[in-house]
Each structure stands twice: as C-alpha cells, then as structure tokens.
PDB file of N, CA and C in Angstrom:
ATOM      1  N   UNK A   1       0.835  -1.162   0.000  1.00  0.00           N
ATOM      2  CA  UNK A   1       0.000   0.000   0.000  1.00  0.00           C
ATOM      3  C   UNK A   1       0.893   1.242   0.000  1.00  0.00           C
ATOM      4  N   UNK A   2       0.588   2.080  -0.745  1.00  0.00           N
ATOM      5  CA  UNK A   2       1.607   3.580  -0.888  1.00  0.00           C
ATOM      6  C   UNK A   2       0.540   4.172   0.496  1.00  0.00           C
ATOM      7  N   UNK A   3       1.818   5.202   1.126  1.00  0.00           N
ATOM      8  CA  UNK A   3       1.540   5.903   2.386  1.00  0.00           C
ATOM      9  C   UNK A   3       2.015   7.153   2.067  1.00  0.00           C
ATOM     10  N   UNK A   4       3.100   7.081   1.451  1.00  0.00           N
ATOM     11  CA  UNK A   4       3.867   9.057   1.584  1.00  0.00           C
ATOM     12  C   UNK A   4       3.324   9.850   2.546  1.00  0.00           C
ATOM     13  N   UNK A   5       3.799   9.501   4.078  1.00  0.00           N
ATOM     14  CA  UNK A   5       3.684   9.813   5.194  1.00  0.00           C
ATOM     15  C   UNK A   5       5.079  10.360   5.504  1.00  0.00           C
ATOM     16  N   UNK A   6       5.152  11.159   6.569  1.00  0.00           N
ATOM     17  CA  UNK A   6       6.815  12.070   6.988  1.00  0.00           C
ATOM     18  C   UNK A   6       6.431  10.670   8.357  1.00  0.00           C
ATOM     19  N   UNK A   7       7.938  10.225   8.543  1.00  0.00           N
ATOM     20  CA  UNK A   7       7.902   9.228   9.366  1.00  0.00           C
ATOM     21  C   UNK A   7       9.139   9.811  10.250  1.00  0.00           C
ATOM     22  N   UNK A   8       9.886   9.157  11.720  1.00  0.00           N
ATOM     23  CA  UNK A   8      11.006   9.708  12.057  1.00  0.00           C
ATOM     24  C   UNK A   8      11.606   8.234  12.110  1.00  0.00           C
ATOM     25  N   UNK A   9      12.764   8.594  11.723  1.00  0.00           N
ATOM     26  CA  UNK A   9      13.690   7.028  11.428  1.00  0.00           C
ATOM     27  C   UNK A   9      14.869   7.032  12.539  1.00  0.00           C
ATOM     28  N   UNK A  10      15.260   6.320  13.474  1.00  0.00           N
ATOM     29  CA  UNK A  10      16.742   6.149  13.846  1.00  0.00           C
ATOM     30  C   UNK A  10      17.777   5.219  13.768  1.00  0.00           C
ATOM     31  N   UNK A  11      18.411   5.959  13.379  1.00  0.00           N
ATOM     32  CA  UNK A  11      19.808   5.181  12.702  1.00  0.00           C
ATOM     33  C   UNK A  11      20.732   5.007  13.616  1.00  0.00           C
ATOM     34  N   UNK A  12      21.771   3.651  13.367  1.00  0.00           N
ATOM     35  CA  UNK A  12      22.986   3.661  14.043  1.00  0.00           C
ATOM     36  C   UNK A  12      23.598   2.982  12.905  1.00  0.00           C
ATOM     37  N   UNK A  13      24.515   3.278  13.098  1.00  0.00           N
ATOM     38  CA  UNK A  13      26.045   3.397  11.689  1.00  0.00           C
ATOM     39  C   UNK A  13      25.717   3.325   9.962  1.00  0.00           C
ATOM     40  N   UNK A  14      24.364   4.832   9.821  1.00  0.00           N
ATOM     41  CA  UNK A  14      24.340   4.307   8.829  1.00  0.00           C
ATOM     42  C   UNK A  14      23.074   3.334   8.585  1.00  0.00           C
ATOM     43  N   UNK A  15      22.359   2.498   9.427  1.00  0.00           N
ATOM     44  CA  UNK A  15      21.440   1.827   9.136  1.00  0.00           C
ATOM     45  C   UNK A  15      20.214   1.914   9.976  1.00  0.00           C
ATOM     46  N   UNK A  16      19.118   2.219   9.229  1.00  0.00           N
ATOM     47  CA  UNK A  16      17.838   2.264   9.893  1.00  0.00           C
ATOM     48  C   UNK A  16      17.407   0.953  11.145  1.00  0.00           C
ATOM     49  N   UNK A  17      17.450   1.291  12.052  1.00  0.00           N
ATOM     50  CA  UNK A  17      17.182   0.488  13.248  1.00  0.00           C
ATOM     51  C   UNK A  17      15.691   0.119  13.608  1.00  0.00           C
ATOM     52  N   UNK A  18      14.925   1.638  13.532  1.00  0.00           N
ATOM     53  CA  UNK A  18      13.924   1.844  13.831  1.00  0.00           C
ATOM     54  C   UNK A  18      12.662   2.910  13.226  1.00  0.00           C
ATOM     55  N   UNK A  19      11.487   3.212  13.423  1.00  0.00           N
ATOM     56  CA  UNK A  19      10.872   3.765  12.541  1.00  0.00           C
ATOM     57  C   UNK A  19       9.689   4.090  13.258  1.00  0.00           C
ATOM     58  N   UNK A  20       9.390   5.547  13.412  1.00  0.00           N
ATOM     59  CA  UNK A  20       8.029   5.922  14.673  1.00  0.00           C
ATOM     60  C   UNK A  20       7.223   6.781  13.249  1.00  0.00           C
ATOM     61  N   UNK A  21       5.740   5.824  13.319  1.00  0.00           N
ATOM     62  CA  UNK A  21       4.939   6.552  12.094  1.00  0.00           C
ATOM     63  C   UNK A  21       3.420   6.357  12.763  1.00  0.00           C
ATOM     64  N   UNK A  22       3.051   7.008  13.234  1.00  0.00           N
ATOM     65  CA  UNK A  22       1.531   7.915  13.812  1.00  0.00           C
ATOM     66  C   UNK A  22       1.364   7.517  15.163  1.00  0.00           C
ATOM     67  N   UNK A  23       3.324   7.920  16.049  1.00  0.00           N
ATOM     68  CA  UNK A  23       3.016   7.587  17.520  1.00  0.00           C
ATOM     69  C   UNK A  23       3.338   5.941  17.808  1.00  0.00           C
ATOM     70  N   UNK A  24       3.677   4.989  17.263  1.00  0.00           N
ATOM     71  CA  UNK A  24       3.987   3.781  17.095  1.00  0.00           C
ATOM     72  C   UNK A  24       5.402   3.190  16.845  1.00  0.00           C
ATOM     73  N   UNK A  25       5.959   2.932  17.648  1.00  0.00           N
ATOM     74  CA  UNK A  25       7.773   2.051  17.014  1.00  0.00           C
ATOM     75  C   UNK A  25       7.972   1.235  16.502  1.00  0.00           C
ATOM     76  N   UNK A  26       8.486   0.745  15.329  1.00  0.00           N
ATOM     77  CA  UNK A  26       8.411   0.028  14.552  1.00  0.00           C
ATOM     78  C   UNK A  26       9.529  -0.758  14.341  1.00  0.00           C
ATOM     79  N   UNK A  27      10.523  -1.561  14.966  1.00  0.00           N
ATOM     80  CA  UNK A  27      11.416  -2.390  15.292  1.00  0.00           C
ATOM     81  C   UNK A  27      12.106  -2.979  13.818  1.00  0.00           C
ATOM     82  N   UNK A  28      12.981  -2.074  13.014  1.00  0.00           N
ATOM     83  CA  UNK A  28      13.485  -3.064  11.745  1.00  0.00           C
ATOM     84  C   UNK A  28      14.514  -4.093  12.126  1.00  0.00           C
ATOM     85  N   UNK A  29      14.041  -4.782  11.767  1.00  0.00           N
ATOM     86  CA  UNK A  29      14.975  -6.195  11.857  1.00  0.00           C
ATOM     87  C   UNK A  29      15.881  -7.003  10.267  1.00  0.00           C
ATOM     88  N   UNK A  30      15.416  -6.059   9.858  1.00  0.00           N
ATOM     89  CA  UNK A  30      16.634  -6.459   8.459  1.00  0.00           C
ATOM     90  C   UNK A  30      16.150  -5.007   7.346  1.00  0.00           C
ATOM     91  N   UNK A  31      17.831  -4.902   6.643  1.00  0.00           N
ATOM     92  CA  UNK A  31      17.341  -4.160   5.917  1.00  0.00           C
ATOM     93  C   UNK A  31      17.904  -4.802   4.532  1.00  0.00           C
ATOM     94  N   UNK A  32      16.985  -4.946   3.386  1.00  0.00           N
ATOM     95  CA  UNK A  32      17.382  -5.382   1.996  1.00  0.00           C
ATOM     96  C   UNK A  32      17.824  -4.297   0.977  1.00  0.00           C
ATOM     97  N   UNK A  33      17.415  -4.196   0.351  1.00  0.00           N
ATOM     98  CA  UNK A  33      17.992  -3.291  -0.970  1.00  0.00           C
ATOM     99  C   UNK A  33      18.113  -1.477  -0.499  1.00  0.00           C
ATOM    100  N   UNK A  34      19.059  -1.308  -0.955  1.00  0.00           N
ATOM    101  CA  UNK A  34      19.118  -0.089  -0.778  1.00  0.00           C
ATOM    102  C   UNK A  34      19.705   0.778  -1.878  1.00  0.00           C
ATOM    103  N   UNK A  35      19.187   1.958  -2.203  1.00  0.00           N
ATOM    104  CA  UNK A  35      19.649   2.536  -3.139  1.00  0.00           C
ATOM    105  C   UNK A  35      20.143   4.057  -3.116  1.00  0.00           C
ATOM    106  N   UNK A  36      19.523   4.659  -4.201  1.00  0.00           N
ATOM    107  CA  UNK A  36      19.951   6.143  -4.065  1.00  0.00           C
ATOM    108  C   UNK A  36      19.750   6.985  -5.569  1.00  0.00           C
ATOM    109  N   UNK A  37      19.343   8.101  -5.672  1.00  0.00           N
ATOM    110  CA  UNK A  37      18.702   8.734  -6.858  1.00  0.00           C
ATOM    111  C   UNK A  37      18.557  10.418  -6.484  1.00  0.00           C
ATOM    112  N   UNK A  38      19.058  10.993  -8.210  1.00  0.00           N
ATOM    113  CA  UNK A  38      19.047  12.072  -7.881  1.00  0.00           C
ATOM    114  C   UNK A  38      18.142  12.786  -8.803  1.00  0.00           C
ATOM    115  N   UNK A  39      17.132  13.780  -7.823  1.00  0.00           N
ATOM    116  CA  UNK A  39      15.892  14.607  -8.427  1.00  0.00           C
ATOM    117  C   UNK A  39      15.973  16.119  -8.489  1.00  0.00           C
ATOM    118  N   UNK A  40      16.393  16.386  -9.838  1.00  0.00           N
ATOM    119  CA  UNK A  40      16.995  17.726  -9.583  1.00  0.00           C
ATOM    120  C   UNK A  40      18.396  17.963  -9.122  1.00  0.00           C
ATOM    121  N   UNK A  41      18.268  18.430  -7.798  1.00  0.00           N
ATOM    122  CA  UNK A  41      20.024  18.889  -6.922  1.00  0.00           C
ATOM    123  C   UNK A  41      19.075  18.288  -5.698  1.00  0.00           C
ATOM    124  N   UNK A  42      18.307  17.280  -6.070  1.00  0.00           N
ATOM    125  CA  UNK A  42      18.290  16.463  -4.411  1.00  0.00           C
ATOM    126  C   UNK A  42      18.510  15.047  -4.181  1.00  0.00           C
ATOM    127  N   UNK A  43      19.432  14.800  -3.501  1.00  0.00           N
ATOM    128  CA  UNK A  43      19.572  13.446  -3.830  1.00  0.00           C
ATOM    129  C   UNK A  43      18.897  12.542  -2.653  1.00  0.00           C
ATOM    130  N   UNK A  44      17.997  11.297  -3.360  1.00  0.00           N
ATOM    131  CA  UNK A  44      17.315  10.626  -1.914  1.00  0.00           C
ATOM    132  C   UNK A  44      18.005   9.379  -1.716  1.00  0.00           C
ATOM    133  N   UNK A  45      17.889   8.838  -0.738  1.00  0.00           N
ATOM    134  CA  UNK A  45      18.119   7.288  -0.282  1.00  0.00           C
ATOM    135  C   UNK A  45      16.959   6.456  -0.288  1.00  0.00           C
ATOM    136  N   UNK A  46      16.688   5.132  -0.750  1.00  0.00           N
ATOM    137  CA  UNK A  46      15.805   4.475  -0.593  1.00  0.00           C
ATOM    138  C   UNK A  46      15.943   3.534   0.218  1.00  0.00           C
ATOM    139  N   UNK A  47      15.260   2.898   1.553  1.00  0.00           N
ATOM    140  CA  UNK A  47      15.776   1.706   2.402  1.00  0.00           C
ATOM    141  C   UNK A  47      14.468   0.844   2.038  1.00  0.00           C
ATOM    142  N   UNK A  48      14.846  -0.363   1.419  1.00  0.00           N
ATOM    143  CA  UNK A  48      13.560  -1.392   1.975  1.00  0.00           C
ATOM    144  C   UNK A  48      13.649  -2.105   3.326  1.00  0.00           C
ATOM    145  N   UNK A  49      13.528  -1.901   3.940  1.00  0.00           N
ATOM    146  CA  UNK A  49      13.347  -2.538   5.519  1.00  0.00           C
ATOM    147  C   UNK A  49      12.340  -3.482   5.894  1.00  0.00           C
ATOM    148  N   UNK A  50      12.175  -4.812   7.095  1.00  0.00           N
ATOM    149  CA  UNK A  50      11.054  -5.476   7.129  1.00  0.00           C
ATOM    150  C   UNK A  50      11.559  -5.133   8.933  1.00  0.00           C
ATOM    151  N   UNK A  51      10.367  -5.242   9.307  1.00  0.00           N
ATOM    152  CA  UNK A  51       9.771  -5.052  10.649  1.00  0.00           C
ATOM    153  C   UNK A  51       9.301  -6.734  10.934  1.00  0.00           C
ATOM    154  N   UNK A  52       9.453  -7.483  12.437  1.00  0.00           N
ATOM    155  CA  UNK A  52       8.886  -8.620  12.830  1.00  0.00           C
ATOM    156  C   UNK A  52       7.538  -9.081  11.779  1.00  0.00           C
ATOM    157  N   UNK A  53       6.652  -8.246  11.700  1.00  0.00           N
ATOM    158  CA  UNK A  53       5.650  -8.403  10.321  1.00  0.00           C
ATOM    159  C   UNK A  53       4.962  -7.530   8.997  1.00  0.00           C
ATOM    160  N   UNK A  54       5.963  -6.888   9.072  1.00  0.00           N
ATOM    161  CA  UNK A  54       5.834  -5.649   8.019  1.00  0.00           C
ATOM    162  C   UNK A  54       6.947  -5.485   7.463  1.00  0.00           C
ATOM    163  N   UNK A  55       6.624  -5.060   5.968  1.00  0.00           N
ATOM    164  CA  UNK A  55       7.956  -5.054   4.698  1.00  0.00           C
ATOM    165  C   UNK A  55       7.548  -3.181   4.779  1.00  0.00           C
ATOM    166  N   UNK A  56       8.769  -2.216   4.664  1.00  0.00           N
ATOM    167  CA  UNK A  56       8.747  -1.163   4.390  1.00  0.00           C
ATOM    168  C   UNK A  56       9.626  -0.707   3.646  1.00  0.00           C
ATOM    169  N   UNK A  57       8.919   0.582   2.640  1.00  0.00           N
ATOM    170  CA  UNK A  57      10.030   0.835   1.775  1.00  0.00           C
ATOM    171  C   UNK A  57      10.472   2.751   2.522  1.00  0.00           C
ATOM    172  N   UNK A  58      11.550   3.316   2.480  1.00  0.00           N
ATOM    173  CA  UNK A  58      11.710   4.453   3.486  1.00  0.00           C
ATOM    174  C   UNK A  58      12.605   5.157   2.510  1.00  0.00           C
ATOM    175  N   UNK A  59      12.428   6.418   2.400  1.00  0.00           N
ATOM    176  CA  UNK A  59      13.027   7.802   1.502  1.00  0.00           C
ATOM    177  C   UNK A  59      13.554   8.888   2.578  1.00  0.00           C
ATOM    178  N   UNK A  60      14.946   9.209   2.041  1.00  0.00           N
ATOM    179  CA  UNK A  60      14.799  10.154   3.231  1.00  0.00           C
ATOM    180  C   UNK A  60      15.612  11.463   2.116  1.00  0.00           C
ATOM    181  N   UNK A  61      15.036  12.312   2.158  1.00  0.00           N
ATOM    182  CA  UNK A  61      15.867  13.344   1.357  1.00  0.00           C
ATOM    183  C   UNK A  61      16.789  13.747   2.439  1.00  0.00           C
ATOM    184  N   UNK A  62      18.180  14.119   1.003  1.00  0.00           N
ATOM    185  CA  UNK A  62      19.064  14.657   1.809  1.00  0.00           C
ATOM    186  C   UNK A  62      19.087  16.598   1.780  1.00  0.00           C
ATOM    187  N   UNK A  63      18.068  16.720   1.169  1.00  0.00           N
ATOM    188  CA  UNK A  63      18.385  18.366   1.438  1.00  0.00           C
ATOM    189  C   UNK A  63      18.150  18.588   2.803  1.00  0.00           C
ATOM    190  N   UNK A  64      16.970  17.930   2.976  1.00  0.00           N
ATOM    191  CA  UNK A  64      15.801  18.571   4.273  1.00  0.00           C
ATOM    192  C   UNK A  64      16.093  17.310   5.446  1.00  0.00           C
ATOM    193  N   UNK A  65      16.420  16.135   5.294  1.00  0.00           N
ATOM    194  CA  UNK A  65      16.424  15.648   5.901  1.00  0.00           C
ATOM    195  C   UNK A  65      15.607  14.877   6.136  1.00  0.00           C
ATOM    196  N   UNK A  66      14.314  14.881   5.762  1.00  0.00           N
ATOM    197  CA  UNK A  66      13.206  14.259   6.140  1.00  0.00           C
ATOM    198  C   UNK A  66      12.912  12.959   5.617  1.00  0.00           C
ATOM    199  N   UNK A  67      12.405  12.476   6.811  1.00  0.00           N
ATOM    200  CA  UNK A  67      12.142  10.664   6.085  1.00  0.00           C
ATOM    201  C   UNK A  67      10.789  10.499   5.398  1.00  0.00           C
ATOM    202  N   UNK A  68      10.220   9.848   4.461  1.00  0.00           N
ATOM    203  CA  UNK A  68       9.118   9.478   3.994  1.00  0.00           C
ATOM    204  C   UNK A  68       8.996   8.223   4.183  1.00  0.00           C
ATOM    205  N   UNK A  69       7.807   7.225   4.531  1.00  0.00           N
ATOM    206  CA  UNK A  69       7.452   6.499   4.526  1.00  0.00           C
ATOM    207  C   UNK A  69       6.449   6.026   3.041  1.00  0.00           C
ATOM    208  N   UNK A  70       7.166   5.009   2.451  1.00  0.00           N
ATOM    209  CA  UNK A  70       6.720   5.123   1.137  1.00  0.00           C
ATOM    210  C   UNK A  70       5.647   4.053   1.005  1.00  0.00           C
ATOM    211  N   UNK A  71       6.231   3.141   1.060  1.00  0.00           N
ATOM    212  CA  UNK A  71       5.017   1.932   1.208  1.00  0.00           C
ATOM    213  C   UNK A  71       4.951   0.940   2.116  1.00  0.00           C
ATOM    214  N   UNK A  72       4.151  -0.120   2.302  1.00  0.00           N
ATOM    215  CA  UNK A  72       3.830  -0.938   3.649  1.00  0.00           C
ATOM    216  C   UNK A  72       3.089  -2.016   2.932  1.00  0.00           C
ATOM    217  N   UNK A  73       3.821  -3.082   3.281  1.00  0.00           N
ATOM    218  CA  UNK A  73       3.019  -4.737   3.360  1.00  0.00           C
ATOM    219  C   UNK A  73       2.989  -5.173   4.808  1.00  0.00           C
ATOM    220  N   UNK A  74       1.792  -5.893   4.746  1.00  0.00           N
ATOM    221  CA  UNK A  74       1.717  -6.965   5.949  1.00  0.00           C
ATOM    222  C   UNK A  74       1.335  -7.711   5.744  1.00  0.00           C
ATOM    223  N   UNK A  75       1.802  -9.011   6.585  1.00  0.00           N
ATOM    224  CA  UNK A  75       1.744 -10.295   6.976  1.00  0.00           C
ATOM    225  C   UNK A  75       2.816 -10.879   5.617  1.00  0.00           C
ATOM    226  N   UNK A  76       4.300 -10.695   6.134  1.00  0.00           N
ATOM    227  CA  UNK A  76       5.429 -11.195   5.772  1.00  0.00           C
ATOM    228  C   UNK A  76       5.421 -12.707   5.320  1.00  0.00           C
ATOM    229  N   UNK A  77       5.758 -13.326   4.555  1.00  0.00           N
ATOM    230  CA  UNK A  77       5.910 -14.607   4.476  1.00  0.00           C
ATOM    231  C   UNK A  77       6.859 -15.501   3.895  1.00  0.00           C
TER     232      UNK A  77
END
C-alpha cells in the first residue's frame, strides 16, 4: 500500500534500526535493498526494511532531511 507519510527514522552506523509513524515504534529487523537517486540537486536514499511483520520501503531526502514512509506490506511470508 503507498503511504507518503513524513515518518522519524533512527539510525545507528548508517542503518535504519527503527521507525516511529503515527506515535507507534516500529522495530526493523533487516534491511534489503538499498539505493539512491538524484531529483533535480536532491539526492534521496531508498531503504527497503522489514519489521517482525511488516515489509517497508523508506526515503529520506538529503536536502531537508526528512524521512518518507513510502510503502507498507503486511503479513510477511
């Protein structure tokens, strides 16, 4: 499901750990593909991340800083 929600992400070395989106913590436990793309003079990061039962995909521009929450599956399998 697409969300394009502003989410807050925390990182340690570099890798998304965790993910708070409407008051809720969201525990990543692996992160898969990761990329990177440039729009204009902004360049974003893409993380696909999965949570204990949720697949997420996460944008974070680097002008502003801000994370987006891009899309969301559940019930992992």
């Amino acid at each position: 499901m697409t969300i394009d929600e502003r989410v807050t992400v925390g990182m340690v070395n570099d890798i998304p750990k965790y993910m708070i989106w409407k008051g809720r913590s969201h525990n990543i436990v692996k992160v898969g593909l990761r990329h990177h793309f440039i729009e204009g003079k902004i360049l974003y990061h893409i993380f696909s991340v999965t949570t204990p039962n949720l697949f997420m995909r996460l944008k974070l521009n680097t002008s502003n800083l801000i994370w987006t929450l891009e899309q969301i599956e559940d019930q992992l399998t």
